[in-house]
C-alpha atoms as a PDB file:
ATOM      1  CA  UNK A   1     103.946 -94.134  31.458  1.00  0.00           C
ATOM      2  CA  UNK A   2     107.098 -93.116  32.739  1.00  0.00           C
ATOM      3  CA  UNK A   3     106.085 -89.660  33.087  1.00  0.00           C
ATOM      4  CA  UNK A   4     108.658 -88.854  30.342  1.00  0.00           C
ATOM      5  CA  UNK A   5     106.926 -86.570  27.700  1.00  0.00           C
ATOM      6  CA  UNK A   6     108.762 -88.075  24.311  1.00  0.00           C
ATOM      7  CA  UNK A   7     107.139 -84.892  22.580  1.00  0.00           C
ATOM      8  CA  UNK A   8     110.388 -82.809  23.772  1.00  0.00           C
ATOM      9  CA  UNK A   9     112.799 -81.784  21.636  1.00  0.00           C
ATOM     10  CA  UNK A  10     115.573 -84.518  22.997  1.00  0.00           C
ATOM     11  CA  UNK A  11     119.145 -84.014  22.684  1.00  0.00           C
ATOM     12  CA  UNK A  12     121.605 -87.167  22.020  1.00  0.00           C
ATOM     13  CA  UNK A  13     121.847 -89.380  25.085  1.00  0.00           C
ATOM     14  CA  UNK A  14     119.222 -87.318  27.227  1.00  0.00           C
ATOM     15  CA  UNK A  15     116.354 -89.666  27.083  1.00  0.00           C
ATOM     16  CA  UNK A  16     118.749 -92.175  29.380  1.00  0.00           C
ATOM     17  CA  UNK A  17     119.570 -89.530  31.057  1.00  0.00           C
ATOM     18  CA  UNK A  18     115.879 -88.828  32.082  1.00  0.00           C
ATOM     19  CA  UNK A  19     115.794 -92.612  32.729  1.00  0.00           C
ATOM     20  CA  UNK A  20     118.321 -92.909  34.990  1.00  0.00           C
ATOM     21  CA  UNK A  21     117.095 -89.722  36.878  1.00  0.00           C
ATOM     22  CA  UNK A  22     113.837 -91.281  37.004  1.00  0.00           C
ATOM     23  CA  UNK A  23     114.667 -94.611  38.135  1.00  0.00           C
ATOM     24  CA  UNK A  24     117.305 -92.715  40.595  1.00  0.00           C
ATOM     25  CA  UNK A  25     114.597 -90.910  41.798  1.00  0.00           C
ATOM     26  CA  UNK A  26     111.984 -94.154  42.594  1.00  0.00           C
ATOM     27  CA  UNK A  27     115.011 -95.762  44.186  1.00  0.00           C
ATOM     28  CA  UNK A  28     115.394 -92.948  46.437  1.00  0.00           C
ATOM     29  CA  UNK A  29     112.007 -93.314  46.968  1.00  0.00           C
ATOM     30  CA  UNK A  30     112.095 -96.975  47.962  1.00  0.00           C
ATOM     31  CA  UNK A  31     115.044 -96.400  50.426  1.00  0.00           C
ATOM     32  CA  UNK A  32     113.225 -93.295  51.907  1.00  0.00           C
ATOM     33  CA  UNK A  33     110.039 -95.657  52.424  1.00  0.00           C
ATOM     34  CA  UNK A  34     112.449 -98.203  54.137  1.00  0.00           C
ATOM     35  CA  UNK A  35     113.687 -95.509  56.313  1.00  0.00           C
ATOM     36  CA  UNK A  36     110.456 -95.236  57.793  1.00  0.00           C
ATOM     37  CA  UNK A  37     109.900 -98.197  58.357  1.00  0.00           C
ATOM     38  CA  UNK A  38     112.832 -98.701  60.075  1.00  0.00           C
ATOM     39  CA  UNK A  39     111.988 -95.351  62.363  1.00  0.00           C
ATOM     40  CA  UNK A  40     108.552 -96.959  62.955  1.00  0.00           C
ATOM     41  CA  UNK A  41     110.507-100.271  63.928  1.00  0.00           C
ATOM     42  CA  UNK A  42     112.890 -98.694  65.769  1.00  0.00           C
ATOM     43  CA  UNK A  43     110.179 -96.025  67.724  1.00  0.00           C
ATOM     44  CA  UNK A  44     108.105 -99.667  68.653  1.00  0.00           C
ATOM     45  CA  UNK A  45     111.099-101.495  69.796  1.00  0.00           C
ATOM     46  CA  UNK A  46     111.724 -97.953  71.895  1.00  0.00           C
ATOM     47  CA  UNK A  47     108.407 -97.903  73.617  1.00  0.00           C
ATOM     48  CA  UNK A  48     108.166-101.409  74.242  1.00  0.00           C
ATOM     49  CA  UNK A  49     111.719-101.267  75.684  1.00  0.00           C
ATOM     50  CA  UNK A  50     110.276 -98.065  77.956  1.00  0.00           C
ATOM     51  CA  UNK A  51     107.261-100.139  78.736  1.00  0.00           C
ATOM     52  CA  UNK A  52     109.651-103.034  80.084  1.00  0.00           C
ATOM     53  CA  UNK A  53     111.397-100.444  82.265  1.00  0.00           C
ATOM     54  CA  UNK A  54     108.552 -99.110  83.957  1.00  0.00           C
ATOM     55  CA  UNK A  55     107.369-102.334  84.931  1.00  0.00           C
ATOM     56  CA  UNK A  56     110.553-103.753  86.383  1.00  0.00           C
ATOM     57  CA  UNK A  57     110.406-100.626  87.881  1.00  0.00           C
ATOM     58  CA  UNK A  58     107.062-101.553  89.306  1.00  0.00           C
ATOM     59  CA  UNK A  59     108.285-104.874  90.025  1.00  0.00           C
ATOM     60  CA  UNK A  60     111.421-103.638  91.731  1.00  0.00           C
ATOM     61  CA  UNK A  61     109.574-101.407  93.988  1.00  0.00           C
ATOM     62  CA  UNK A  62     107.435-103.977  94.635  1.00  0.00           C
ATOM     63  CA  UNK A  63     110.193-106.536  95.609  1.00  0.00           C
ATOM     64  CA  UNK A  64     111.449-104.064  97.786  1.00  0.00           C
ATOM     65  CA  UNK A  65     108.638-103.214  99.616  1.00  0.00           C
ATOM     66  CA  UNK A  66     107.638-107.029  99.912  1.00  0.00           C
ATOM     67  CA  UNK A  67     111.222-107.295 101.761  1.00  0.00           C
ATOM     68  CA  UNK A  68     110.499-104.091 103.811  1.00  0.00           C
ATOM     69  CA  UNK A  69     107.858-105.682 105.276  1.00  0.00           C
ATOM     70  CA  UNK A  70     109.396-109.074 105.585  1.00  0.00           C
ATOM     71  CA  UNK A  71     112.238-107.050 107.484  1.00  0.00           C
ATOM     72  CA  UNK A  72     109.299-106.257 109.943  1.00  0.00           C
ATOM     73  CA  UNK A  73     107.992-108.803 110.549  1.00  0.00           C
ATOM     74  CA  UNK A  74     111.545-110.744 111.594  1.00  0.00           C
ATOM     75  CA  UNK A  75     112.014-107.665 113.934  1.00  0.00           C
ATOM     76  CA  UNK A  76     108.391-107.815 115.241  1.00  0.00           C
ATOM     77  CA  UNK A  77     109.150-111.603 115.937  1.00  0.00           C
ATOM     78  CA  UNK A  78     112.344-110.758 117.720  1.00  0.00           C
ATOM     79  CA  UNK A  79     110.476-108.331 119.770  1.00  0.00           C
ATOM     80  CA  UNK A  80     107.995-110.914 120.901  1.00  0.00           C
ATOM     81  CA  UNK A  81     110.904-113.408 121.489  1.00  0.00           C
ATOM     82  CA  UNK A  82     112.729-111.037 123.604  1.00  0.00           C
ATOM     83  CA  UNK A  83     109.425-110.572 125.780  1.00  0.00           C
ATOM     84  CA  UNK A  84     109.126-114.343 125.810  1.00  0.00           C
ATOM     85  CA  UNK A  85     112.454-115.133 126.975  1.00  0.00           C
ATOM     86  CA  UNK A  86     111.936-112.316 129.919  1.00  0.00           C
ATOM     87  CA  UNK A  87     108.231-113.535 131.230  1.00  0.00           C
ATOM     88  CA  UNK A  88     110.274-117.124 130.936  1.00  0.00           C
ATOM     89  CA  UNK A  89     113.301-115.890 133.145  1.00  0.00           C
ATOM     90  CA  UNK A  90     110.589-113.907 135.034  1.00  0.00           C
ATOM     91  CA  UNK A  91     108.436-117.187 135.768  1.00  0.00           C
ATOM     92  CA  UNK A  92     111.982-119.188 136.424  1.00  0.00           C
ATOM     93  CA  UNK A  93     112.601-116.481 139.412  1.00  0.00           C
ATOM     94  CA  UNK A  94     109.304-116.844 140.301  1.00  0.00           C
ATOM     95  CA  UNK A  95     109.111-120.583 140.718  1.00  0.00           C
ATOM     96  CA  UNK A  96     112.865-121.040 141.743  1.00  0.00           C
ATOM     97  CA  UNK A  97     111.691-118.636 144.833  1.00  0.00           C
ATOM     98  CA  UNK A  98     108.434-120.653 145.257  1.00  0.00           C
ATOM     99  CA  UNK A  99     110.452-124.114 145.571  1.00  0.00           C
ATOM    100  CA  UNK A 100     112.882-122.380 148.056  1.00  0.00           C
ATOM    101  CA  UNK A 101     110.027-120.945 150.027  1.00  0.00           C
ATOM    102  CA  UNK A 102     108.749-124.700 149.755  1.00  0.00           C
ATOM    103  CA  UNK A 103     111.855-126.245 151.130  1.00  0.00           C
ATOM    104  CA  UNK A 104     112.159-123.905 153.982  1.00  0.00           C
ATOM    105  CA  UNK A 105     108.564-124.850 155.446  1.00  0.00           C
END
């Protein structure tokens, strides 16, 4: 069952021999096996670890475009506050004038 043929002609000694080649050779076997494995392991934890990058990628992109617009709208509100403040000092002219035109009747 060993796949040794006992039929041979052996010399002194070579029957270990062909035992310790054989079991040599399954143990190589068994570490080659675990090599793969490992690989496998290793290729999974790779492409998970690529999957996680792409979608903080995503993420970041995301985060910056959220703040992009954000940006925006702060300068869109400091537009309309600048036009506020104006129509204000506008309508302060305005009614300052009216009062004085008030006063002088």
């Amino acid at each position: 069952s060993s796949g040794i043929n006992a039929e041979w002609p052996l010399r002194p000694g070579m029957k270990e021999e062909l035992l310790k080649a054989e079991f040599e050779k399954k143990e190589l076997e068994r570490r080659f096996r675990l090599t793969e494995d490992e690989l496998d392991n290793q290729s999974t934890v790779r492409n998970d670890l690529k999957k996680k990058s792409i979608n903080l990628t995503v993420e970041d992109e995301r985060i910056k475009d959220d703040m992009k617009s954000q940006v925006q709208s702060i300068n869109e509100m400091e537009e309309l506050i600048q036009l506020i403040d104006k129509r204000y000092e506008e309508l302060e002219l305005d009614y300052n004038e009216t009062m004085e035109d008030l006063n002088a009747l």
